[in-house]
Protein backbone atom coordinates (compact mmCIF):
# COMPACT_ATOMS: atom_id res chain seq x y z
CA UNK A 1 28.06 -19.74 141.80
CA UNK A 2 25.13 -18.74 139.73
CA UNK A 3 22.14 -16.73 141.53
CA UNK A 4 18.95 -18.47 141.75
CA UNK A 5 16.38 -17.50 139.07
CA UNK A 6 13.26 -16.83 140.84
CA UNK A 7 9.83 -15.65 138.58
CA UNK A 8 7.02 -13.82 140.25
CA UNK A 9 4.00 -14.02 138.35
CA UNK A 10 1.91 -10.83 139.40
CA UNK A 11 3.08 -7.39 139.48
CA UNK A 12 0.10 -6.09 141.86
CA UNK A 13 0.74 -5.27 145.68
CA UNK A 14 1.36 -8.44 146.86
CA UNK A 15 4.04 -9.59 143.91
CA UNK A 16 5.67 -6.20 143.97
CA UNK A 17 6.27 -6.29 147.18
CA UNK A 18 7.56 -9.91 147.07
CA UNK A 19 10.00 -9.22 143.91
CA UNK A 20 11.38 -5.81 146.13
CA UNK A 21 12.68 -8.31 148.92
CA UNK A 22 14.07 -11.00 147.16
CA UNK A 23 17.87 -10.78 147.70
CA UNK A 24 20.56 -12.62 145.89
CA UNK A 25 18.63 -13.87 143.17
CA UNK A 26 17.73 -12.93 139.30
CA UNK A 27 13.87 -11.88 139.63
CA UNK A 28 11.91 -11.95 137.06
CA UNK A 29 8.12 -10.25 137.24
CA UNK A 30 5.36 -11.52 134.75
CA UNK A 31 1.84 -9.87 134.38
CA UNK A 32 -0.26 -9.89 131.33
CA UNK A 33 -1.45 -6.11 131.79
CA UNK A 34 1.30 -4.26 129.81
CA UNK A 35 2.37 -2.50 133.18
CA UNK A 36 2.68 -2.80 137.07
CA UNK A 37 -0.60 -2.61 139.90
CA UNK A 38 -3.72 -1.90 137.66
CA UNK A 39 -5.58 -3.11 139.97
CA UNK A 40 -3.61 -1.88 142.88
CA UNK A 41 -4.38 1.70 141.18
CA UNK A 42 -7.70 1.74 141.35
CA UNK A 43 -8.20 0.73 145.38
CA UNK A 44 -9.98 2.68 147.67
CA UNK A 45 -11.51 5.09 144.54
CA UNK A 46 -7.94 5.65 143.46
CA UNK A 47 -6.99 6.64 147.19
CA UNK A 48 -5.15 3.74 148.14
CA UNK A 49 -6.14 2.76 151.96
CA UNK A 50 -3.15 0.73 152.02
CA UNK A 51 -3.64 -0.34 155.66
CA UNK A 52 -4.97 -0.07 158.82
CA UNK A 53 -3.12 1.64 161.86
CA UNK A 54 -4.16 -0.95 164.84
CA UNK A 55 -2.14 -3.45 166.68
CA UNK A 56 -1.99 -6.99 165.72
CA UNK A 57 -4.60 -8.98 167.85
CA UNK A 58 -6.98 -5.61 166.74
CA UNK A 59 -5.57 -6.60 163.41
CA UNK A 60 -6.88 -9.80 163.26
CA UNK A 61 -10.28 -9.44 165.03
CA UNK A 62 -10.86 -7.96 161.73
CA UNK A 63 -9.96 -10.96 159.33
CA UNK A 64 -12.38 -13.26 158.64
CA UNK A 65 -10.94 -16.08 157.38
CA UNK A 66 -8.09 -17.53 158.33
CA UNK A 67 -6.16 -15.33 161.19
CA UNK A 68 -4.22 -17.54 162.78
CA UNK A 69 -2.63 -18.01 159.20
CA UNK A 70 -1.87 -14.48 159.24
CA UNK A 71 0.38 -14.11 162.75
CA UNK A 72 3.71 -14.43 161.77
CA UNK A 73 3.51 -12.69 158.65
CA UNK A 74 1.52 -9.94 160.11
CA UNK A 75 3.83 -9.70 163.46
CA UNK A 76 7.30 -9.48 161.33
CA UNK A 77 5.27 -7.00 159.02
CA UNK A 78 2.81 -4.57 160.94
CA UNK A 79 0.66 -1.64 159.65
CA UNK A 80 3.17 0.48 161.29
CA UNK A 81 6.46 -1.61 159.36
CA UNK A 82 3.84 -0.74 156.13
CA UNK A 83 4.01 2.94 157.06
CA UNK A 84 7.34 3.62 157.80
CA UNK A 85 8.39 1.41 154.64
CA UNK A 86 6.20 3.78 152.46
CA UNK A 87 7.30 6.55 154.01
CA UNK A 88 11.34 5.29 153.64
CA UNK A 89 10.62 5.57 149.75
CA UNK A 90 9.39 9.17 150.01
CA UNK A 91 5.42 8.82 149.80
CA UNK A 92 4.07 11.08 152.57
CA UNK A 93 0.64 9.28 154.74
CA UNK A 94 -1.99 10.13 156.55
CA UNK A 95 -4.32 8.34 159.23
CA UNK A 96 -8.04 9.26 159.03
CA UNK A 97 -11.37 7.55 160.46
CA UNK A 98 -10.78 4.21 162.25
CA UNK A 99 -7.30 4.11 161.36
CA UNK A 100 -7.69 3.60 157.85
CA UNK A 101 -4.08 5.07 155.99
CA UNK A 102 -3.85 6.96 153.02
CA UNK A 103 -1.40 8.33 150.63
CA UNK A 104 -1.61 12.45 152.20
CA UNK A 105 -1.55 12.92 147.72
CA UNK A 106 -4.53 10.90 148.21
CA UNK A 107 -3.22 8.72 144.76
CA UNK A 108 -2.61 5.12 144.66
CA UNK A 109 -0.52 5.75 141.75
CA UNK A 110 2.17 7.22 144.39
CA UNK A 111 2.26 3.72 146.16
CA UNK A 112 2.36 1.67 142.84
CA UNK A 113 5.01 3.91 141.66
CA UNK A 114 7.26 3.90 144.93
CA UNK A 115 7.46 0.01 144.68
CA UNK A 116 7.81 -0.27 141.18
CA UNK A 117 10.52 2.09 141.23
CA UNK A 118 11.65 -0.01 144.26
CA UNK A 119 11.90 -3.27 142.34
CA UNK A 120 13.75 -1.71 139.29
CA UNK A 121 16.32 0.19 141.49
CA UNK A 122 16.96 -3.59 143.11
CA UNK A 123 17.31 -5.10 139.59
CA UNK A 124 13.80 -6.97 139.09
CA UNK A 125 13.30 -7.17 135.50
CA UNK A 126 9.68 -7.14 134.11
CA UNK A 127 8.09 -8.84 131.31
CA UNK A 128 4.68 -7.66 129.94
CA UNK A 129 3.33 -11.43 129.15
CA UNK A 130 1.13 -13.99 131.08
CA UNK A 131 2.21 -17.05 132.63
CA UNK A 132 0.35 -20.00 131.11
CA UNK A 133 1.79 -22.72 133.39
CA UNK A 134 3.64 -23.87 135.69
CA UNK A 135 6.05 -26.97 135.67
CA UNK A 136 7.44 -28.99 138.90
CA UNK A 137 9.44 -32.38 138.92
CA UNK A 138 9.66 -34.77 141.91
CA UNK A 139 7.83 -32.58 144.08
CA UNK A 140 10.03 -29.17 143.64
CA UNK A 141 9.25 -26.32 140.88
CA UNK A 142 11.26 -26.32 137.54
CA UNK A 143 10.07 -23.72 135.70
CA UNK A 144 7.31 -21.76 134.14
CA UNK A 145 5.43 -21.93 131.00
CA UNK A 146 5.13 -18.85 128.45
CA UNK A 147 4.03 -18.34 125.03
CA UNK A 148 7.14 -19.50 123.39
CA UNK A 149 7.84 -22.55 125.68
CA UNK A 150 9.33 -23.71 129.19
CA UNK A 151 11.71 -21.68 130.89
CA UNK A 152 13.23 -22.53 133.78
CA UNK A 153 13.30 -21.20 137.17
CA UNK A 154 14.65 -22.25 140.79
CA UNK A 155 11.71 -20.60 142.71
CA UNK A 156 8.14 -19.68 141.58
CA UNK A 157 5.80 -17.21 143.45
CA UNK A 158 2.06 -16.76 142.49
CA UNK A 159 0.51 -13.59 143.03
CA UNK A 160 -1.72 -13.78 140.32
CA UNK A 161 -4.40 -12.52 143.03
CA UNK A 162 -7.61 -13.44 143.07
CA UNK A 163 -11.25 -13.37 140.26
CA UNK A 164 -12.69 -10.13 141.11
CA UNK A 165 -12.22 -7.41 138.59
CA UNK A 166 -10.95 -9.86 135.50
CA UNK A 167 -10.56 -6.75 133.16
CA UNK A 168 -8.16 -5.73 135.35
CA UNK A 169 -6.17 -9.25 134.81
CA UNK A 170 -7.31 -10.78 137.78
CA UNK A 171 -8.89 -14.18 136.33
CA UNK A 172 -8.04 -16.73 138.85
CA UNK A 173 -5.15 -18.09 136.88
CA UNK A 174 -3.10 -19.04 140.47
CA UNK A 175 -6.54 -21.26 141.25
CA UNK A 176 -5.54 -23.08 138.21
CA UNK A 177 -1.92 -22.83 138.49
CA UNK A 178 -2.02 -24.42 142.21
CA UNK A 179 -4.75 -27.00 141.33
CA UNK A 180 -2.64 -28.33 138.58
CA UNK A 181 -0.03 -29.30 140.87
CA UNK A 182 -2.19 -31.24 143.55
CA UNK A 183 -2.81 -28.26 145.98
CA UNK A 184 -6.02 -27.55 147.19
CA UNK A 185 -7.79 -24.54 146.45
CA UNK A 186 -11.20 -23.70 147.90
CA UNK A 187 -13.95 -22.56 145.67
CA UNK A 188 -13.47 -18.55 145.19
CA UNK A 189 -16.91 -16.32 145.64
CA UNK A 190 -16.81 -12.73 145.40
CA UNK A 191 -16.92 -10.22 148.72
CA UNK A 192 -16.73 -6.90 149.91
CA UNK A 193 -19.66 -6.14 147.84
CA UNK A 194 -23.00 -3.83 147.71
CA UNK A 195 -26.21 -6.04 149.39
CA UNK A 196 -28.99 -5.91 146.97
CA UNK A 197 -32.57 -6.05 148.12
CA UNK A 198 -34.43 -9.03 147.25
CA UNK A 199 -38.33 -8.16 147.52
CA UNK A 200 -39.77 -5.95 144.18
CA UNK A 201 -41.61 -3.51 146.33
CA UNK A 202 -39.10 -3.30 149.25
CA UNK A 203 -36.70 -2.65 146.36
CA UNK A 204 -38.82 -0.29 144.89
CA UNK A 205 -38.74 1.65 148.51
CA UNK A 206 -35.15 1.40 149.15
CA UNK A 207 -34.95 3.19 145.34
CA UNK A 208 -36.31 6.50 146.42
CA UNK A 209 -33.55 6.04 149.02
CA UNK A 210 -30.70 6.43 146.52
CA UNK A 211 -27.65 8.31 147.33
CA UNK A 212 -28.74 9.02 150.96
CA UNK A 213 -25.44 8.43 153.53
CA UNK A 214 -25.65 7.77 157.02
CA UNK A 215 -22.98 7.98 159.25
CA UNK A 216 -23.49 6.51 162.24
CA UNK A 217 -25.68 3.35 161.72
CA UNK A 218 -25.71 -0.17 163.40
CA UNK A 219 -25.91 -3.00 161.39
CA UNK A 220 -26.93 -7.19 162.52
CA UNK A 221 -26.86 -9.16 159.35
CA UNK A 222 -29.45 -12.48 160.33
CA UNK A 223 -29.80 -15.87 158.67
CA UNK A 224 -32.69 -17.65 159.01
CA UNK A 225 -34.91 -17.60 162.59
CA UNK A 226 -31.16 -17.22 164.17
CA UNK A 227 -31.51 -14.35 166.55
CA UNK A 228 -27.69 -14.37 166.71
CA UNK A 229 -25.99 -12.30 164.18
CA UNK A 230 -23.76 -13.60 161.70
CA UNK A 231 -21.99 -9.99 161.66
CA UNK A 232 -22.61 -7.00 164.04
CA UNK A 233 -21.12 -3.37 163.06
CA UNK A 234 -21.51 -0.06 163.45
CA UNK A 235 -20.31 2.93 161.51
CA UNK A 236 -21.37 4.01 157.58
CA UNK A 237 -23.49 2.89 155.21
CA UNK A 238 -25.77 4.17 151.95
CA UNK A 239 -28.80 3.49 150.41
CA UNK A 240 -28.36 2.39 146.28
CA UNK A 241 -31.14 1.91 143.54
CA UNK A 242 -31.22 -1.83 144.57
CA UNK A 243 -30.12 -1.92 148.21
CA UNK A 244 -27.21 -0.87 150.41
CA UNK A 245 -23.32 -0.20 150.19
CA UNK A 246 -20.75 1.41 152.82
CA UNK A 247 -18.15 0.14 155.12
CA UNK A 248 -20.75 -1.49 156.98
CA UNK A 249 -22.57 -3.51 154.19
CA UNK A 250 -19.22 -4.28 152.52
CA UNK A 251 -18.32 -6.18 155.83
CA UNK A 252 -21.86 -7.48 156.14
CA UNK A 253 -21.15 -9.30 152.69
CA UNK A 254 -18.48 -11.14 153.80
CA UNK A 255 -20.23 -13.40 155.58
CA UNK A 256 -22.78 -14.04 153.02
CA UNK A 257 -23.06 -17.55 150.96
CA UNK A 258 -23.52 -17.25 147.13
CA UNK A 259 -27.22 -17.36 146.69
CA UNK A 260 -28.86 -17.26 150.20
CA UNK A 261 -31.05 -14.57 151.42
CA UNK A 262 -30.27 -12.71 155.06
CA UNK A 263 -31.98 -10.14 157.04
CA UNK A 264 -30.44 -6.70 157.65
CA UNK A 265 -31.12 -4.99 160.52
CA UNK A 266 -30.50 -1.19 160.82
CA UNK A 267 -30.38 0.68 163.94
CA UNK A 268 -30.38 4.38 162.92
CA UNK A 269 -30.06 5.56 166.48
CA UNK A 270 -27.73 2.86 167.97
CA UNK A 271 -27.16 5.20 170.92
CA UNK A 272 -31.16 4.83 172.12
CA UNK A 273 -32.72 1.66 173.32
CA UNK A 274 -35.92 1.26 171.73
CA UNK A 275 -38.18 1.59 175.08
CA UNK A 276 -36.36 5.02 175.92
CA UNK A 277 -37.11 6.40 171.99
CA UNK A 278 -40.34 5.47 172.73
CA UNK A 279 -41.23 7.15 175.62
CA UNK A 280 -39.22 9.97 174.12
CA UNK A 281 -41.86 9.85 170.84
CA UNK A 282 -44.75 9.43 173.58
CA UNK A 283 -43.88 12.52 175.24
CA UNK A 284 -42.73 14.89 171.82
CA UNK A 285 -46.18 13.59 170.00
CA UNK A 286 -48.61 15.00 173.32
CA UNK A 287 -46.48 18.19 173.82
CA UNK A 288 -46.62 18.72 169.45
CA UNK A 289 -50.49 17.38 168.68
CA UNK A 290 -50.60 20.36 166.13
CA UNK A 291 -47.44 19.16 164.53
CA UNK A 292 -47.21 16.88 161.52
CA UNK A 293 -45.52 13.14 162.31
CA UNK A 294 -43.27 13.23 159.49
CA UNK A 295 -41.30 16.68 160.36
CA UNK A 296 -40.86 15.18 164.20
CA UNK A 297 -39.79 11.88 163.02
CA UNK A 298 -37.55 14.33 160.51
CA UNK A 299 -35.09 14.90 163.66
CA UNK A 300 -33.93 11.43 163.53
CA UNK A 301 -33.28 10.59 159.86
CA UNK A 302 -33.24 12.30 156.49
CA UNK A 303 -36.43 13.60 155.29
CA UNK A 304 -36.56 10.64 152.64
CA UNK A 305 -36.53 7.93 155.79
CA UNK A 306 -38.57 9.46 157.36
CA UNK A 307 -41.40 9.08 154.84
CA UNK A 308 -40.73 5.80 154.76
CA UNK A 309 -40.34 4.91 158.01
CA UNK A 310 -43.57 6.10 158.36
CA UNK A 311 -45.41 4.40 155.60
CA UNK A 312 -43.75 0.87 157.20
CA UNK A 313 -45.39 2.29 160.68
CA UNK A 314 -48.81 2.65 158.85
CA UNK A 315 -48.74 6.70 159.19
CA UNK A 316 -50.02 8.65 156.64
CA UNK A 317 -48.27 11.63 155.07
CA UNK A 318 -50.39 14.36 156.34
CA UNK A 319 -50.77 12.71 160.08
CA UNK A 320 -50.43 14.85 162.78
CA UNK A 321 -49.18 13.93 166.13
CA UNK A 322 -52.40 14.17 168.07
CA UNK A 323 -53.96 11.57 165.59
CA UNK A 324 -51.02 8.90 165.77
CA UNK A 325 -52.11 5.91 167.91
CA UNK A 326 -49.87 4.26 170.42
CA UNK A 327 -49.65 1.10 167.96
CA UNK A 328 -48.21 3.52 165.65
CA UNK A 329 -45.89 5.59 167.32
CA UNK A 330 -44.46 2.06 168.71
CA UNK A 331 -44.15 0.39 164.75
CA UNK A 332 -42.38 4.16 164.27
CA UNK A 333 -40.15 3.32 167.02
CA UNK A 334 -39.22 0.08 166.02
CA UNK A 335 -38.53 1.21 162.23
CA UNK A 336 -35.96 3.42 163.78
CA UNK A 337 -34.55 1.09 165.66
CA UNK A 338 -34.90 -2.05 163.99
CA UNK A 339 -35.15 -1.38 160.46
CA UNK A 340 -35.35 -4.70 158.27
CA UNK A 341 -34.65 -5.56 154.42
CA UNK A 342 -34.24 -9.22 152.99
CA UNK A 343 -30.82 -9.47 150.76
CA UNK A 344 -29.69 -11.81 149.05
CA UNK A 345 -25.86 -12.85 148.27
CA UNK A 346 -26.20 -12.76 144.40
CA UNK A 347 -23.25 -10.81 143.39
CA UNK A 348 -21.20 -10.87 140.30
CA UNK A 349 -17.11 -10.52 140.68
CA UNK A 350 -16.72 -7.60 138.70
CA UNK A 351 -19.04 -6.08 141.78
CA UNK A 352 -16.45 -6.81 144.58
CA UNK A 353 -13.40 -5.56 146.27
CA UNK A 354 -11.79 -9.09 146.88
CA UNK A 355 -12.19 -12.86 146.56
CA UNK A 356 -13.15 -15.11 149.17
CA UNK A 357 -11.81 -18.31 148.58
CA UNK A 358 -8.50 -19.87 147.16
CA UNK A 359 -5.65 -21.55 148.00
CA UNK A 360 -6.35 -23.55 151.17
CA UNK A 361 -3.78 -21.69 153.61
CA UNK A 362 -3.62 -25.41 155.00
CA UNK A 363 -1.25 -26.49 152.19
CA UNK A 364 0.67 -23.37 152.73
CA UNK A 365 3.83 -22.49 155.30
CA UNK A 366 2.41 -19.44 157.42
CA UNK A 367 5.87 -18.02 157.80
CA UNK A 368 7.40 -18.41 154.54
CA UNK A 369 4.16 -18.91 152.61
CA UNK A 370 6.27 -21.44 150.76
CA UNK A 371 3.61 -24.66 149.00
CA UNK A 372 4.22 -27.66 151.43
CA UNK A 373 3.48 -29.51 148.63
CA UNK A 374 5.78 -28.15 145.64
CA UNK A 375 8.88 -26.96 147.03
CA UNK A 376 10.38 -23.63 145.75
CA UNK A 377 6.46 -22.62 145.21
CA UNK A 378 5.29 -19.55 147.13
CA UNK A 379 1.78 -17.90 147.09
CA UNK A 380 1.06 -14.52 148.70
CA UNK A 381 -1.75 -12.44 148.59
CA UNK A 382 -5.34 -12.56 147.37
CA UNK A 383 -4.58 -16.37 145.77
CA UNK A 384 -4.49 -17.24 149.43
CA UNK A 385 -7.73 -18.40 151.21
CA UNK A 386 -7.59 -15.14 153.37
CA UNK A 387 -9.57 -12.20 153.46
CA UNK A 388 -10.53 -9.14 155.70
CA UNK A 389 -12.93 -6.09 156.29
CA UNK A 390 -12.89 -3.21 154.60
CA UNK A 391 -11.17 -0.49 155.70
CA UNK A 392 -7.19 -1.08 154.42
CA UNK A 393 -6.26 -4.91 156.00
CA UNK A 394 -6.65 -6.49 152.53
CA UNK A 395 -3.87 -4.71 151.33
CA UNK A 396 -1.64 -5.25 154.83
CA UNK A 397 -2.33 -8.71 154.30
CA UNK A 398 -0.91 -8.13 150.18
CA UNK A 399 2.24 -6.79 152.05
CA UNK A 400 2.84 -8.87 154.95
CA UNK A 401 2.38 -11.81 153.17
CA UNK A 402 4.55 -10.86 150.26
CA UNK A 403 7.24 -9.73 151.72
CA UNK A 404 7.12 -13.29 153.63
CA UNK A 405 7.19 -15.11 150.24
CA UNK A 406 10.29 -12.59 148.83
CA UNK A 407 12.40 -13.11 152.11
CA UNK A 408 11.93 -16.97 152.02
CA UNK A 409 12.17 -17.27 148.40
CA UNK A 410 15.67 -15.11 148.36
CA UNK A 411 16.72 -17.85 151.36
CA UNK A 412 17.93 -14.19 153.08
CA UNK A 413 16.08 -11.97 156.41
């Protein structure tokens, strides 16, 4: 009996790692860049944070949308399953800050190049071309379109990924894939990206700012007169020409709507409540009249902030502590503790990480991420509606969820 031809169209984490666990079956990979994980190459600044060492209900506390999607693929495929599969195929890791896992070579090109090499020692062919179409009779895929016509295939699985970084091939061709056939696919907007300051002069400010890194920051991202935060965090940020970036804003953004404007809070000293900094401040400005402002508020924050902070507080340059007023050293306080900028959730795809948005994970099988819809029609990956923090879970989810589809798709565990 003939094997089943099965087509994966994406040769980036998610449809590499399908293609390697397909058993039993002709496999034949189809991306339009000339060669295997562009994209995949370039993650984490050409690092690779490849995933996230934490357990699975930690795991998904850091998903955003769509978790419960995630469980079975996640459970039969943990961070720690991702480790010791890398690891199986020679490349050497390494845990650092908040679990996040990195190739110890500290190049993606290592991972790309352990499953590529994977997927050619199990027989996948590759074909340097794009997929134009798809085709599906009577509910159940037939085949796929190319260049030079219809070819036929028993099983189809899209991990085309999603529309962020489009020179990189990415350009939402699974959205129109999956729509063509009747699934639904919800409207894709970028994330994971830089917040840009919307206010000229606060803009201006935050400039002078550029390049600064803080470590150990709290962030509240607000909507509206809501006091409760849409996302809470703590951990690293930096300022930018036009506004803020870091772990911490990246996750801010993902819970930003195209177009509106939010309020970011920063806490620079998330370890002091605001009434105990300020009767600290109270009791540093009498025992240091002779001192200048700026150098005491210095201690706190980078000699940049501080100047700022200041100028928000009403202090002048050349203040010295005995001439600071109690209104003053309180605005101080509350700059340190409470310091606000207006954003806005303009951002352009090329600007973030991942997509939010996709393939509705409702039309979807969670454990064999198989189209309930168009049988023999898998998705996996960033086509899905599912997306994470920073910090390595994107690409778990890549894994996980393609090694689902490749199982399923082969018809073998």
């Amino acid at each position: 009996m003939d094997k089943p031809k099965i087509a994966v169209i994406g040769a980036g984490a998610s449809g590499l790692m399908a293609a390697a666990f397909i058993k039993n079956a002709d496999v034949t990979v189809y991306d339009g860049n000339g060669f295997a994980g562009k994209k995949l190459a370039i993650t984490g600044g050409g690092r690779c944070n490849l995933t996230n060492l934490c357990g699975v209900p930690e795991f998904l506390a850091h998903v955003v949308r769509s978790p419960k999607f995630l469980y079975s693929s996640l459970s039969a495929f943990t961070p720690k399953d991702t480790m010791s599969f890398f690891e199986n195929l020679g490349v050497r890791l390494k845990v650092e800050d908040e679990g996040r896992v990195f190739p110890v070579s500290d190049k993606a090109a290592d991972i790309v190049n352990a499953l590529y090499d994977l997927c050619v020692s199990r027989g996948v062919c590759f074909e340097w071309r794009p997929v134009l179409g798809i085709e599906a009779e009577n509910g159940r895929v037939t085949g796929i379109v190319l260049s030079d016509g219809t070819h036929q295939f028993d099983r189809v699985i899209i991990a085309s990924g999603g529309a962020v970084h489009r020179s990189l091939g990415s350009n939402g061709d699974g959205y129109r894939f999956a729509e063509a056939l009747g699934i639904k696919v919800n409207e894709p907007f970028p994330s994971l990206f830089p917040l840009g300051v919307c206010e000229k002069t606060e803009r201006e400010q935050i400039s002078a700012l550029a390049g600064i890194s803080l470590h150990d920051v709290s962030l509240n991202l607000l909507y509206g007169e809501s006091k409760k935060p849409l996302y809470s965090g703590r951990g690293e940020m930096m300022f930018t020409h036009t506004g803020i970036t870091g772990p911490l804003a990246l996750c801010a953004s993902a819970h930003i709507v195209w177009g509106k404007t939010y309020r970011v809070r920063l806490n620079f000293l998330p370890d002091m409540k605001k009434d105990g900094l300020d009767a600290y401040l109270s009791d540093m400005f009498q025992k240091n009249g002779a001192r200048n402002v700026q150098s005491l508020i210095k201690e706190f924050c980078p000699s940049a902030l501080a100047s700022l902070i200041l100028r928000r507080a009403g202090a002048r340059s050349d203040m010295k502590c005995c001439e600071a007023s109690r209104e003053m050293r309180v605005r101080a306080a509350n700059e340190l503790t409470g310091f606000e900028l207006e954003v806005s959730g303009k951002s352009s795809f090329d600007s973030a990480m991942i997509t939010r948005g996709g393939v509705d994970v409702s039309e979807v099988s969670p454990k064999t991420m198989e189209s309930k819809r168009v049988a023999g029609l898998y998705f996996c990956g960033e086509v899905l509606d599912v997306d994470a923090y920073t910090g390595g879970y994107n690409l778990q989810i890549a894994f996980s969820t393609g090694r689902a589809a490749g199982i399923s798709a082969g018809g073998a565990e």
